[in-house]
Protein backbone atom coordinates (compact mmCIF):
# COMPACT_ATOMS: atom_id res chain seq x y z
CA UNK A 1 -14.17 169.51 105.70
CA UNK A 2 -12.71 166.71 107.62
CA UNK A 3 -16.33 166.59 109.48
CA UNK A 4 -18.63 166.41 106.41
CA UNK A 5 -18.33 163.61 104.54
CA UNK A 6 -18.73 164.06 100.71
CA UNK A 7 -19.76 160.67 100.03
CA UNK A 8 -23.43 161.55 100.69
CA UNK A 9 -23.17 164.57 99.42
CA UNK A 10 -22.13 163.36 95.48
CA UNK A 11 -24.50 159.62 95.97
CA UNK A 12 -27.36 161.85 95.23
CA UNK A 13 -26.40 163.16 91.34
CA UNK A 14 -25.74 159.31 89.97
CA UNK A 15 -28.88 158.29 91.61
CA UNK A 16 -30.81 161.05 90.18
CA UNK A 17 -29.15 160.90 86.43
CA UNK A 18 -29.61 156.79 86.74
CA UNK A 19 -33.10 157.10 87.43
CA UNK A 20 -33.59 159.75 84.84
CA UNK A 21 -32.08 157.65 82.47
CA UNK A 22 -33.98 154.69 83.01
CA UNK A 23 -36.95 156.92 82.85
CA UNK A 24 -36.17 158.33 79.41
CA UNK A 25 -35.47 154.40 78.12
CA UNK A 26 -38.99 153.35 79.61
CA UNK A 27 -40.56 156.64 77.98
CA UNK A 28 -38.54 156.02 74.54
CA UNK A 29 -40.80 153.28 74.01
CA UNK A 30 -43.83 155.37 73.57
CA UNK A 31 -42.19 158.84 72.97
CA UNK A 32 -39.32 157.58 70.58
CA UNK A 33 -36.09 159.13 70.07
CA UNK A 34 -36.68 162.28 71.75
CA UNK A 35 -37.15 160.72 75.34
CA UNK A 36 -34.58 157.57 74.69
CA UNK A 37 -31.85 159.76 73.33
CA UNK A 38 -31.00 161.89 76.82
CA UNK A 39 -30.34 158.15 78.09
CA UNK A 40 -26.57 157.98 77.17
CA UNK A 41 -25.81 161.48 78.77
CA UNK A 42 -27.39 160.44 81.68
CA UNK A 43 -25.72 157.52 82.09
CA UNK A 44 -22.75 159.01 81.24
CA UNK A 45 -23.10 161.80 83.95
CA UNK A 46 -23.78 159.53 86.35
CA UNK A 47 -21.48 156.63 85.73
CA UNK A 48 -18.44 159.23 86.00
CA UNK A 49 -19.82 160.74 89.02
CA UNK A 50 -20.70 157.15 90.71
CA UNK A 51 -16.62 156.65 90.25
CA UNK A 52 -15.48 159.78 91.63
CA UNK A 53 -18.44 159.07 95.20
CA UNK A 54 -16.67 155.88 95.17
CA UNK A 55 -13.64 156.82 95.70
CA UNK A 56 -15.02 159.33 98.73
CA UNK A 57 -16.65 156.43 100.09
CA UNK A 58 -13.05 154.81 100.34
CA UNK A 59 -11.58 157.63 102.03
CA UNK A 60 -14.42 157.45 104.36
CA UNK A 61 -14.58 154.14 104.98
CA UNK A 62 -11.89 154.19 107.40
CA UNK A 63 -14.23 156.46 109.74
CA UNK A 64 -16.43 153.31 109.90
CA UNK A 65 -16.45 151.43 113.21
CA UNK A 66 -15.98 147.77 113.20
CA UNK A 67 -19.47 145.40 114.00
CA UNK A 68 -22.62 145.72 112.49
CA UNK A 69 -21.86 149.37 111.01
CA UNK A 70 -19.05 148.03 109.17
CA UNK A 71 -20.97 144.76 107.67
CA UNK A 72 -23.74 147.22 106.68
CA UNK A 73 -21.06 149.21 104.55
CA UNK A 74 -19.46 146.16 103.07
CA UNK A 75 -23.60 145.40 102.11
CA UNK A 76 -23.59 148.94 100.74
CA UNK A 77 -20.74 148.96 98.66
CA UNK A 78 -20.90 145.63 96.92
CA UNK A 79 -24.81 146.23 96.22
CA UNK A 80 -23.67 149.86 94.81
CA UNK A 81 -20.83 148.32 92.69
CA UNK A 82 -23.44 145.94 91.10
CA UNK A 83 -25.73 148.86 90.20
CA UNK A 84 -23.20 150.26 88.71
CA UNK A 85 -21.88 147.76 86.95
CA UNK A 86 -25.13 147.29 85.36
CA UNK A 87 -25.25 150.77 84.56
CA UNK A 88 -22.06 151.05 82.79
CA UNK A 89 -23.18 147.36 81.35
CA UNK A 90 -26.23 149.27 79.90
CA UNK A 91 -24.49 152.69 78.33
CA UNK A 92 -21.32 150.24 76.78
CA UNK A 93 -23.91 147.77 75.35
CA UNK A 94 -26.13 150.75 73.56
CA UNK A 95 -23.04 152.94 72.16
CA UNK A 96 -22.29 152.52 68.49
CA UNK A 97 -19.11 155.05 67.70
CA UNK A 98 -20.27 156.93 70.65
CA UNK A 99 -23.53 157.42 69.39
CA UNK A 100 -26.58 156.40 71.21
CA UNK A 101 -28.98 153.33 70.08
CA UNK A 102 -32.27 153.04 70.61
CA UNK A 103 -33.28 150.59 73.84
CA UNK A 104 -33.67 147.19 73.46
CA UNK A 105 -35.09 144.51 75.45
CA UNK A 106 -31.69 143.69 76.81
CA UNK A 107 -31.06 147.23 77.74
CA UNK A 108 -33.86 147.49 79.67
CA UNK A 109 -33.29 144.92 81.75
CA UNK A 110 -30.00 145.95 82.63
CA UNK A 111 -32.20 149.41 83.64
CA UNK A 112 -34.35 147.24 85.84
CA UNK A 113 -31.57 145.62 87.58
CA UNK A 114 -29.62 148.35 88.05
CA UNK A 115 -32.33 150.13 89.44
CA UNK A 116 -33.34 147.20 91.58
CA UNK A 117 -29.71 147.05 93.28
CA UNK A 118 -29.70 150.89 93.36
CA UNK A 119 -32.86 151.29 95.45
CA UNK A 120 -31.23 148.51 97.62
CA UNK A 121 -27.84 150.23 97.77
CA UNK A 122 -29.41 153.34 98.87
CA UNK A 123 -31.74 151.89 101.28
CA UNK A 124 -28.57 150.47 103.22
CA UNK A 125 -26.47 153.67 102.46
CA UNK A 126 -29.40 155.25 104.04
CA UNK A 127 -29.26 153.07 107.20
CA UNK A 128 -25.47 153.55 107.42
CA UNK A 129 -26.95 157.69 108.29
CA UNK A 130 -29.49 156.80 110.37
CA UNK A 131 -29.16 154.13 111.84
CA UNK A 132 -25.65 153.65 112.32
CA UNK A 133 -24.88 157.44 112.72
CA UNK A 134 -22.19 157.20 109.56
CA UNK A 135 -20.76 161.38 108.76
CA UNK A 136 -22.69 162.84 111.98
CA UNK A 137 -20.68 164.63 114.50
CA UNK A 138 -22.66 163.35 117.45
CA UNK A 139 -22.18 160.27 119.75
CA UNK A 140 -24.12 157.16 118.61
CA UNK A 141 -22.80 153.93 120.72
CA UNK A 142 -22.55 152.37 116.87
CA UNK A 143 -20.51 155.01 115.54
CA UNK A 144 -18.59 157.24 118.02
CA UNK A 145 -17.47 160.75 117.21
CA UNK A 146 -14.13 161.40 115.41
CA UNK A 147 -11.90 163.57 117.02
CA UNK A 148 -9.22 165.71 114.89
């Protein structure tokens, strides 16, 4: 396991219940209840998931070399904590005794945002893969091979 990171492997369910979520917001504007209300489980999903791929992403960090790798990451993870900061931002604001609310206009601009920061967070978690070589076993002059 020490050769696969898990990082990448859990970034993909908070981006995929964030955008769902903003989706169902966006939708609950012409739909109504039944598209806003899977919002807050969404968000919920992925906020707790984002925490627990952070905290991969910190045990991997270490694997990072130091140069442009390693100012790509820092990019990466303070463009990611943003997103989802706005996230959590967005379920806390619209929870009333743990029951959803309906979107407001406030609410969906913390979905924009978020999703803004998230496609940029990605994008650079992206190049940190393939570009920089982050998690892959073979020799890239950016990001040598870890030996056990």
């Amino acid at each position: 396991m020490s050769r696969h990171p898990v990082h990448p492997a859990l970034a993909h369910f908070p981006i995929a219940c964030w955008t769902l979520a903003i989706g169902a917001d966006y939708a609950g504007l012409w739909l109504g209840r039944a598209a806003w209300q899977w919002s807050a489980g969404l968000l919920t999903v992925g906020c707790t998931i984002a925490v627990i791929a952070m905290i991969a992403g910190l045990v991997e960090f270490a694997r990072i070399p130091e140069g442009q790798a390693m100012r790509d990451a820092y990019r990466h993870m303070g463009v990611m904590l943003i997103a989802f900061s706005l996230f959590t931002a967005r379920l806390l604001l619209r929870l009333d005794h743990l029951q959803p609310l309906a979107p407001d206009p406030v609410s969906l601009l913390l979905d924009a945002g978020g999703f803004a920061f998230l496609v940029a967070g990605g994008w650079l978690g992206a190049k940190l893969v393939y570009h920089h070589g982050a998690g892959r076993a073979r020799v890239n002059a950016d990001y040598p091979t870890q030996r056990d």
